[in-house]
PDB file of N, CA and C in Angstrom:
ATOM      1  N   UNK A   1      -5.053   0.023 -12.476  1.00  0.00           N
ATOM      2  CA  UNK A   1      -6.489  -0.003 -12.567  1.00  0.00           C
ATOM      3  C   UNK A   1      -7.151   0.252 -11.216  1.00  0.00           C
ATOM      4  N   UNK A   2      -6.272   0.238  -9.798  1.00  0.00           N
ATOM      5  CA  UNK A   2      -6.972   0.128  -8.307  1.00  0.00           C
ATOM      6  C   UNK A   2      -7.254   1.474  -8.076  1.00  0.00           C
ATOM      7  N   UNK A   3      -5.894   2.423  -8.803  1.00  0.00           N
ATOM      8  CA  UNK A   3      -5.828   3.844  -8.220  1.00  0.00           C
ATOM      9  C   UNK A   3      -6.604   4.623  -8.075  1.00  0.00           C
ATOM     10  N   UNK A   4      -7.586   4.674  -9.829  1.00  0.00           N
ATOM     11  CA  UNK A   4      -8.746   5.368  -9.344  1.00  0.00           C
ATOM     12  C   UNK A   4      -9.812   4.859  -8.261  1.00  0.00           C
ATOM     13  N   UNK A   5     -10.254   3.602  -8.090  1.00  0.00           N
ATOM     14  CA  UNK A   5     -10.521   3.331  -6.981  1.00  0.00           C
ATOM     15  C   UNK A   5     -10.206   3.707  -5.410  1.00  0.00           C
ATOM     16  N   UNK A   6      -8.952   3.519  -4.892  1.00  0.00           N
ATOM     17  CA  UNK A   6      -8.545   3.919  -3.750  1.00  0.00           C
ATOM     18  C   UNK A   6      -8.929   5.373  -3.640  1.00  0.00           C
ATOM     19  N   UNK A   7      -8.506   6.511  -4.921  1.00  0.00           N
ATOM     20  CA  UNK A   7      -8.143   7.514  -4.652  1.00  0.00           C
ATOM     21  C   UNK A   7      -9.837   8.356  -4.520  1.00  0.00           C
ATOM     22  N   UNK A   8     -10.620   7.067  -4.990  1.00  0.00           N
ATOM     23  CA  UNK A   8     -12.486   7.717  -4.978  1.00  0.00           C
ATOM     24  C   UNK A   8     -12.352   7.592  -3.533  1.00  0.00           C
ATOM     25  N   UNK A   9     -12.160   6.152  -2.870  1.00  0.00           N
ATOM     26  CA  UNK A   9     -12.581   5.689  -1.482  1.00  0.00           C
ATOM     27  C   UNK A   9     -12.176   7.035  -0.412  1.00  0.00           C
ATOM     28  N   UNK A  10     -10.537   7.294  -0.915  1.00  0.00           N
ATOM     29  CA  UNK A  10     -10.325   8.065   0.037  1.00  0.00           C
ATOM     30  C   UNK A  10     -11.030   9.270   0.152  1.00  0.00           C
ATOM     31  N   UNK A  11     -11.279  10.258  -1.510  1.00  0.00           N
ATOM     32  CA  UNK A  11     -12.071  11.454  -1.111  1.00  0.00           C
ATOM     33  C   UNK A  11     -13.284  11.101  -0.799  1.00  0.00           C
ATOM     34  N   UNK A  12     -14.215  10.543  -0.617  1.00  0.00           N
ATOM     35  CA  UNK A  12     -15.781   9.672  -0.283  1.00  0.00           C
ATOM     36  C   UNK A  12     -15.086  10.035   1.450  1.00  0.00           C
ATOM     37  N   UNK A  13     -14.148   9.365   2.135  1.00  0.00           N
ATOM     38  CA  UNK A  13     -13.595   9.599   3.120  1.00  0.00           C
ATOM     39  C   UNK A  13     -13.304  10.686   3.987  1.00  0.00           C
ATOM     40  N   UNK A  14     -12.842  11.874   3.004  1.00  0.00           N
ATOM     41  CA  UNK A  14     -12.689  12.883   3.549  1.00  0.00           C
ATOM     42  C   UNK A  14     -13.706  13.447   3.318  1.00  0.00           C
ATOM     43  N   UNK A  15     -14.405  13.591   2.695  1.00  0.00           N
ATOM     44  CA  UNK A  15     -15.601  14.450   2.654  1.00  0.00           C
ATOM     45  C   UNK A  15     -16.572  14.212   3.667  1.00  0.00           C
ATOM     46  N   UNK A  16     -16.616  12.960   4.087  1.00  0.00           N
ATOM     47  CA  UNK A  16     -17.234  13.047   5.819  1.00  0.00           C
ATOM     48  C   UNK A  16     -16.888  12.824   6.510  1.00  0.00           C
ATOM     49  N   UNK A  17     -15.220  13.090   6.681  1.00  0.00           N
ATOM     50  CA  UNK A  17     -14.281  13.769   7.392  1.00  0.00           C
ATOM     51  C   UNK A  17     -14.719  15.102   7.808  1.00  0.00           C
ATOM     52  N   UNK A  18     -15.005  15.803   6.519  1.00  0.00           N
ATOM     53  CA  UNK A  18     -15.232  16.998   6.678  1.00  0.00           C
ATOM     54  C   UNK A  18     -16.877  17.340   7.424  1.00  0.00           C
ATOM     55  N   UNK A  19     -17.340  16.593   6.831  1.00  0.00           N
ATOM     56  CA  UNK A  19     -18.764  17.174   7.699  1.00  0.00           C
ATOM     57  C   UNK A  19     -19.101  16.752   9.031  1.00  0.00           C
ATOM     58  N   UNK A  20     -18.283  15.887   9.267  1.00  0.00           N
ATOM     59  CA  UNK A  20     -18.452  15.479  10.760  1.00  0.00           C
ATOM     60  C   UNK A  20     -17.413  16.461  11.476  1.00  0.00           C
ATOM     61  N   UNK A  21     -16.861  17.316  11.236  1.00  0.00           N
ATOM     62  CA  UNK A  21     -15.836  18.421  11.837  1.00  0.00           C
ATOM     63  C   UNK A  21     -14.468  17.839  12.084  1.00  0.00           C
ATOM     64  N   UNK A  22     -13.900  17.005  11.622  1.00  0.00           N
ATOM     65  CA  UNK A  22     -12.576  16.721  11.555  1.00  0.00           C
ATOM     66  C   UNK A  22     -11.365  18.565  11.385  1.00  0.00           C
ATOM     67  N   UNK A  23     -10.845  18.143  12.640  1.00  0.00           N
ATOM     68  CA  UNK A  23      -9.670  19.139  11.977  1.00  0.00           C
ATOM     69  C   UNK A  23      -8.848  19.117  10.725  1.00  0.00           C
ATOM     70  N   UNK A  24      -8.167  20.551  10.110  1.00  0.00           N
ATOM     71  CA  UNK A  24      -7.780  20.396   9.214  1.00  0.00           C
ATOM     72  C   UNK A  24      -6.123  19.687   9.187  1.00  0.00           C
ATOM     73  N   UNK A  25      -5.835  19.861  10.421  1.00  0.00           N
ATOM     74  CA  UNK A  25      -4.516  19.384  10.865  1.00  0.00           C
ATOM     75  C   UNK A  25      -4.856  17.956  10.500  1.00  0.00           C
ATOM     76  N   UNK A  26      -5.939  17.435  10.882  1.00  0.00           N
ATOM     77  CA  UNK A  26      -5.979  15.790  11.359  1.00  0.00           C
ATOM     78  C   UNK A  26      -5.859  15.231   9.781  1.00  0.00           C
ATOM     79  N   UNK A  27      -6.768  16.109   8.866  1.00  0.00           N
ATOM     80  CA  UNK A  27      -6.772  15.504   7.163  1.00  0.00           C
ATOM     81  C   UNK A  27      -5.819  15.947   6.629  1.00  0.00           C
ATOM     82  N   UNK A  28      -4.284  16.920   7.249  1.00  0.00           N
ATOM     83  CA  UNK A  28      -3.551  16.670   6.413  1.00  0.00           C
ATOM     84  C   UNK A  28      -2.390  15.378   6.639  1.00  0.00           C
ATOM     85  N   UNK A  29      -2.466  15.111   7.889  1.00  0.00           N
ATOM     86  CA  UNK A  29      -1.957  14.042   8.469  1.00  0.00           C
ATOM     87  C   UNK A  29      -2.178  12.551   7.759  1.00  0.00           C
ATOM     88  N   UNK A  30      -3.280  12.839   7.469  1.00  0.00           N
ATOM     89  CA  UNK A  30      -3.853  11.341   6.620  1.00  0.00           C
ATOM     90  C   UNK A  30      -3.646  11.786   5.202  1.00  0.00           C
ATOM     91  N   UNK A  31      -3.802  12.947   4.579  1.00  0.00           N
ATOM     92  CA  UNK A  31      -3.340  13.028   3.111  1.00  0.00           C
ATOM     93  C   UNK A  31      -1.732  12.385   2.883  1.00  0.00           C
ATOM     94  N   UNK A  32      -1.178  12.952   4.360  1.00  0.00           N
ATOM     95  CA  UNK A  32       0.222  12.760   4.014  1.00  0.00           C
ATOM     96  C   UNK A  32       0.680  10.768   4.005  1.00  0.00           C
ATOM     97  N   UNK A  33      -0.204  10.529   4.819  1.00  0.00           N
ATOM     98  CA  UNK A  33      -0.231   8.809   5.063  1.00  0.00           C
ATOM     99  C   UNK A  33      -0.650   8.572   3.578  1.00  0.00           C
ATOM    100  N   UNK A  34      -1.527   8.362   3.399  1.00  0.00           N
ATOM    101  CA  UNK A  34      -2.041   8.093   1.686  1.00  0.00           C
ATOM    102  C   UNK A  34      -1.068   8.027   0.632  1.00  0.00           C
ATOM    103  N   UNK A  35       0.147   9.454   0.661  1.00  0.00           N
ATOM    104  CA  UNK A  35       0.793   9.579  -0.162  1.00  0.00           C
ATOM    105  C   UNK A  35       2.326   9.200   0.101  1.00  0.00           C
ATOM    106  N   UNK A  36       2.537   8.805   1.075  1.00  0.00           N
ATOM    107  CA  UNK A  36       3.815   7.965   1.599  1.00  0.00           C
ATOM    108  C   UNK A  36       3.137   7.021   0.925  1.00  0.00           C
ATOM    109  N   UNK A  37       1.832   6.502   1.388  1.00  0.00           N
ATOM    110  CA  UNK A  37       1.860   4.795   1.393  1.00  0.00           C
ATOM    111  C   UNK A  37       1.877   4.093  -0.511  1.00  0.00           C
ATOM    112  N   UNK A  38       1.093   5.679  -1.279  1.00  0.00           N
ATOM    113  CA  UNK A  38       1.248   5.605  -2.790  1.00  0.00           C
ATOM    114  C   UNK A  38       2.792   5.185  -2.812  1.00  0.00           C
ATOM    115  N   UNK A  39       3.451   6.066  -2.608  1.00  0.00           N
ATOM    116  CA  UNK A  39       5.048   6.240  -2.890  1.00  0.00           C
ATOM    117  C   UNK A  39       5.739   5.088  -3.053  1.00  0.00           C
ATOM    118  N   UNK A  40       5.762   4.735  -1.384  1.00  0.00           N
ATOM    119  CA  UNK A  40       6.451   3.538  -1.112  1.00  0.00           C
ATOM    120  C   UNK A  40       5.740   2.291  -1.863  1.00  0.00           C
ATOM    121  N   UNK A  41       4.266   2.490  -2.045  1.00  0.00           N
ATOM    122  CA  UNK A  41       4.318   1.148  -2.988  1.00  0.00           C
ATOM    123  C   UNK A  41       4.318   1.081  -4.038  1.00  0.00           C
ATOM    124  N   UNK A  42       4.385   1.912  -4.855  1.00  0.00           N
ATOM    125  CA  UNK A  42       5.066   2.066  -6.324  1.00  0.00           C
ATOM    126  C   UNK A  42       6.557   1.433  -6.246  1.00  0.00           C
ATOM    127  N   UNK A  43       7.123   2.630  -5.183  1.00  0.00           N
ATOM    128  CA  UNK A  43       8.678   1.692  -5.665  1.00  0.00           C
ATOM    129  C   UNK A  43       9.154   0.136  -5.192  1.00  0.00           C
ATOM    130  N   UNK A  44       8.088   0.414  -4.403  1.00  0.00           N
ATOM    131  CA  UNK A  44       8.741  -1.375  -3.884  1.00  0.00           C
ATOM    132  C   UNK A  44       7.808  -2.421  -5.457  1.00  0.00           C
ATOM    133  N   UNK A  45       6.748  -2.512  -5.845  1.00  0.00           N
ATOM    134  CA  UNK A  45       6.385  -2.608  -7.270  1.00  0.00           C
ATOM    135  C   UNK A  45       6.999  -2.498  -8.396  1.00  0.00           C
ATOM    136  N   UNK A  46       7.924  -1.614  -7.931  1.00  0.00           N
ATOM    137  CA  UNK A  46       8.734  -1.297  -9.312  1.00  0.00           C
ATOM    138  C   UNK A  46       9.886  -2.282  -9.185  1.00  0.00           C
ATOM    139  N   UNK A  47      10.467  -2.064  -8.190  1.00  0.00           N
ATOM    140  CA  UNK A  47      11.781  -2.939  -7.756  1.00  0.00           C
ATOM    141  C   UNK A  47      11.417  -4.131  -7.807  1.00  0.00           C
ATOM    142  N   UNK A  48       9.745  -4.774  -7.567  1.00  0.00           N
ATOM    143  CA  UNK A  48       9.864  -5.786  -7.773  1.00  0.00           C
ATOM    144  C   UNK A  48       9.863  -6.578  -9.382  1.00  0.00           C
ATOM    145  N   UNK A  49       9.393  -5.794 -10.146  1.00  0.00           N
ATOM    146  CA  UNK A  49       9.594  -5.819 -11.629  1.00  0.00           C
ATOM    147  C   UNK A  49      10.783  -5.603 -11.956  1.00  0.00           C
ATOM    148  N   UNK A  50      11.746  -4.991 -11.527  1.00  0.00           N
ATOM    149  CA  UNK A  50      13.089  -5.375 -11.808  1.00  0.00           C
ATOM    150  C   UNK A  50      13.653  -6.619 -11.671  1.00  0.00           C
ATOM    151  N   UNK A  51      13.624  -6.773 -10.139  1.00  0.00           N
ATOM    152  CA  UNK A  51      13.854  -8.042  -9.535  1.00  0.00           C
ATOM    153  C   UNK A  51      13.425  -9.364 -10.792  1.00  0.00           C
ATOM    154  N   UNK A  52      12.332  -9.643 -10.736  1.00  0.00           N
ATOM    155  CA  UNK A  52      11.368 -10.625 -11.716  1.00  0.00           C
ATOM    156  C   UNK A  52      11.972 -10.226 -13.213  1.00  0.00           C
ATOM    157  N   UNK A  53      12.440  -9.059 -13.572  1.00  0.00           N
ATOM    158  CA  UNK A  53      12.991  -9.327 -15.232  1.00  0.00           C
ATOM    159  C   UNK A  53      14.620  -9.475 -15.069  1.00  0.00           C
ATOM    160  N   UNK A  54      15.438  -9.328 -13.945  1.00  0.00           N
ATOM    161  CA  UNK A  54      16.201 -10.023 -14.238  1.00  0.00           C
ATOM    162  C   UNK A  54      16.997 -11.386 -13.642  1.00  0.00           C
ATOM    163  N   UNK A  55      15.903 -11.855 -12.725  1.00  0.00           N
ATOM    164  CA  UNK A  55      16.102 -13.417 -12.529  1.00  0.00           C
ATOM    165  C   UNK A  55      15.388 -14.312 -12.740  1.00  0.00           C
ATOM    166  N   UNK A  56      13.997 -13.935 -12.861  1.00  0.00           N
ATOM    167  CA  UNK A  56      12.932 -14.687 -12.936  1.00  0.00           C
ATOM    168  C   UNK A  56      12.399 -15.127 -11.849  1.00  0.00           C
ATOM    169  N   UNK A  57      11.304 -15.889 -11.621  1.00  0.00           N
ATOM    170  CA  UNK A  57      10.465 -16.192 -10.362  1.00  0.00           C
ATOM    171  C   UNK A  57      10.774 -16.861  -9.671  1.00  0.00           C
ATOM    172  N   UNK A  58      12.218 -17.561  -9.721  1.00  0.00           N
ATOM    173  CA  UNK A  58      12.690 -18.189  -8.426  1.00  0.00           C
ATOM    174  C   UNK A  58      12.861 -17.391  -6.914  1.00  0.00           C
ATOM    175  N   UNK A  59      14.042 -16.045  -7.234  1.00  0.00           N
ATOM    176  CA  UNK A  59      13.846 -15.284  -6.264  1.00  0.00           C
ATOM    177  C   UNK A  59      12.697 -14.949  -5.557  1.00  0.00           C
ATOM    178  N   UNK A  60      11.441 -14.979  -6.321  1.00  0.00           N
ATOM    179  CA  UNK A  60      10.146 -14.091  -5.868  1.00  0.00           C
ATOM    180  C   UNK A  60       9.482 -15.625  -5.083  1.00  0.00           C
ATOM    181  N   UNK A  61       9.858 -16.865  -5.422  1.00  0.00           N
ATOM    182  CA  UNK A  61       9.115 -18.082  -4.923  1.00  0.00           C
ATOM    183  C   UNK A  61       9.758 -18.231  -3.636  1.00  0.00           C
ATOM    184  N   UNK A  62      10.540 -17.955  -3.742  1.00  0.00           N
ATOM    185  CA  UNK A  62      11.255 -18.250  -1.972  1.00  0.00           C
ATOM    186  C   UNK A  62      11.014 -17.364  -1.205  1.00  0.00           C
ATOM    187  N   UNK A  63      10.851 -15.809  -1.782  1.00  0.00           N
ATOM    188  CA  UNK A  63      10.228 -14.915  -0.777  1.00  0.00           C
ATOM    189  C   UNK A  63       8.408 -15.007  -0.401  1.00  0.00           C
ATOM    190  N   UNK A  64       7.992 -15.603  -1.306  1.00  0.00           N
ATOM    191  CA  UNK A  64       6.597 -15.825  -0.799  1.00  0.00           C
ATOM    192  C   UNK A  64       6.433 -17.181   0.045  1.00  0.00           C
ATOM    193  N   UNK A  65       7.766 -17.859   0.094  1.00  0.00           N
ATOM    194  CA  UNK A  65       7.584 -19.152   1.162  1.00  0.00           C
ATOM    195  C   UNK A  65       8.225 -18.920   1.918  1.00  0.00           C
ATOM    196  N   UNK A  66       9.073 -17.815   2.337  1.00  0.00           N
ATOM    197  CA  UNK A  66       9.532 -17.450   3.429  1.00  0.00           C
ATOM    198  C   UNK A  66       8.488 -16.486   4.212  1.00  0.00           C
ATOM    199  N   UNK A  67       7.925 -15.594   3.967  1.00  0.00           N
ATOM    200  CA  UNK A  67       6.682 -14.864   3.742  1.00  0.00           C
ATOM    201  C   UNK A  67       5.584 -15.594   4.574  1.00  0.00           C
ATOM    202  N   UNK A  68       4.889 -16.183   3.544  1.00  0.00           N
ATOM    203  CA  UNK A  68       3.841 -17.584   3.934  1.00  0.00           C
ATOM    204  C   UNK A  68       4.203 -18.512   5.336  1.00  0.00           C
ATOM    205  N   UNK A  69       5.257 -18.554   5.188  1.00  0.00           N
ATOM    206  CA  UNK A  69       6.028 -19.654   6.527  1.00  0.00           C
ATOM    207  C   UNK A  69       6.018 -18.887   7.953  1.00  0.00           C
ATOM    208  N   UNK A  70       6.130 -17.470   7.695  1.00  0.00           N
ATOM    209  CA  UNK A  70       6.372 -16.526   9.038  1.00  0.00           C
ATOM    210  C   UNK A  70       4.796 -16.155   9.350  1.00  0.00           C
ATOM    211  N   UNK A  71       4.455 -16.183   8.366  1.00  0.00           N
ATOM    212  CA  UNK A  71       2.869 -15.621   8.630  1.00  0.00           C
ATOM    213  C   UNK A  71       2.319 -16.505   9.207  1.00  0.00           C
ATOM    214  N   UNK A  72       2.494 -18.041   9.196  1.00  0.00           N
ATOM    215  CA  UNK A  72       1.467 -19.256   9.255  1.00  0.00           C
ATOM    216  C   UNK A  72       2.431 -19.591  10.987  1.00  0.00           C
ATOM    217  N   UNK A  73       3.816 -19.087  10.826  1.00  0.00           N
ATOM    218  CA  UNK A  73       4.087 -19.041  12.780  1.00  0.00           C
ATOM    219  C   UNK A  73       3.695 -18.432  13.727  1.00  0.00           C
ATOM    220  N   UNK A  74       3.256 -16.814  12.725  1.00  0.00           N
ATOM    221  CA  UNK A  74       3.187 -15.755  13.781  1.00  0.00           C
ATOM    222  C   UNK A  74       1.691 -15.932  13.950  1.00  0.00           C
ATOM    223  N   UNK A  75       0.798 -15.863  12.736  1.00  0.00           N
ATOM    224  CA  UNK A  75      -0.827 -16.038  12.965  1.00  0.00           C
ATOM    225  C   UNK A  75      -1.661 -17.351  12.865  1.00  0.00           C
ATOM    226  N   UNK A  76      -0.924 -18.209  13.454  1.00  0.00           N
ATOM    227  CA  UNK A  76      -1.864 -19.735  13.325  1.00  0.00           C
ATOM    228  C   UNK A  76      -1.644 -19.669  14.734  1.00  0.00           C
TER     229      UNK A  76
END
């Protein structure tokens, strides 16, 4: 349901990319970021729906308190 969202934000983005004179080199550089970053988070999404149908949410509870625990060392 986000995709069409993101994927408005980004052309809204480039389009005054474009009128402010952005090179074309520079917007394909960022098309290409956009679509790694689609990629990679689909499959890590996907894998995590694997993960979750075949152990259930224990695995996924310890990674969000291991997660949570590093975050609250590194940024508190």
């Amino acid at each position: 349901m986000v995709i069409p969202v993101i994927g408005g934000a980004m052309l809204l983005q480039m389009i005054e990319l474009l009128e402010l004179g952005v090179a074309d080199a520079q917007i394909q550089v960022l098309l290409m970021g956009f679509i790694s970053s689609a990629l990679s988070g689909y499959f890590a999404l996907k894998y995590l729906i694997i993960i979750l149908k075949k152990s259930g949410f224990y695995l996924f509870a310890y990674y969000c308190w291991v997660v949570g625990l590093l975050s609250l060392g590194l940024f508190w």
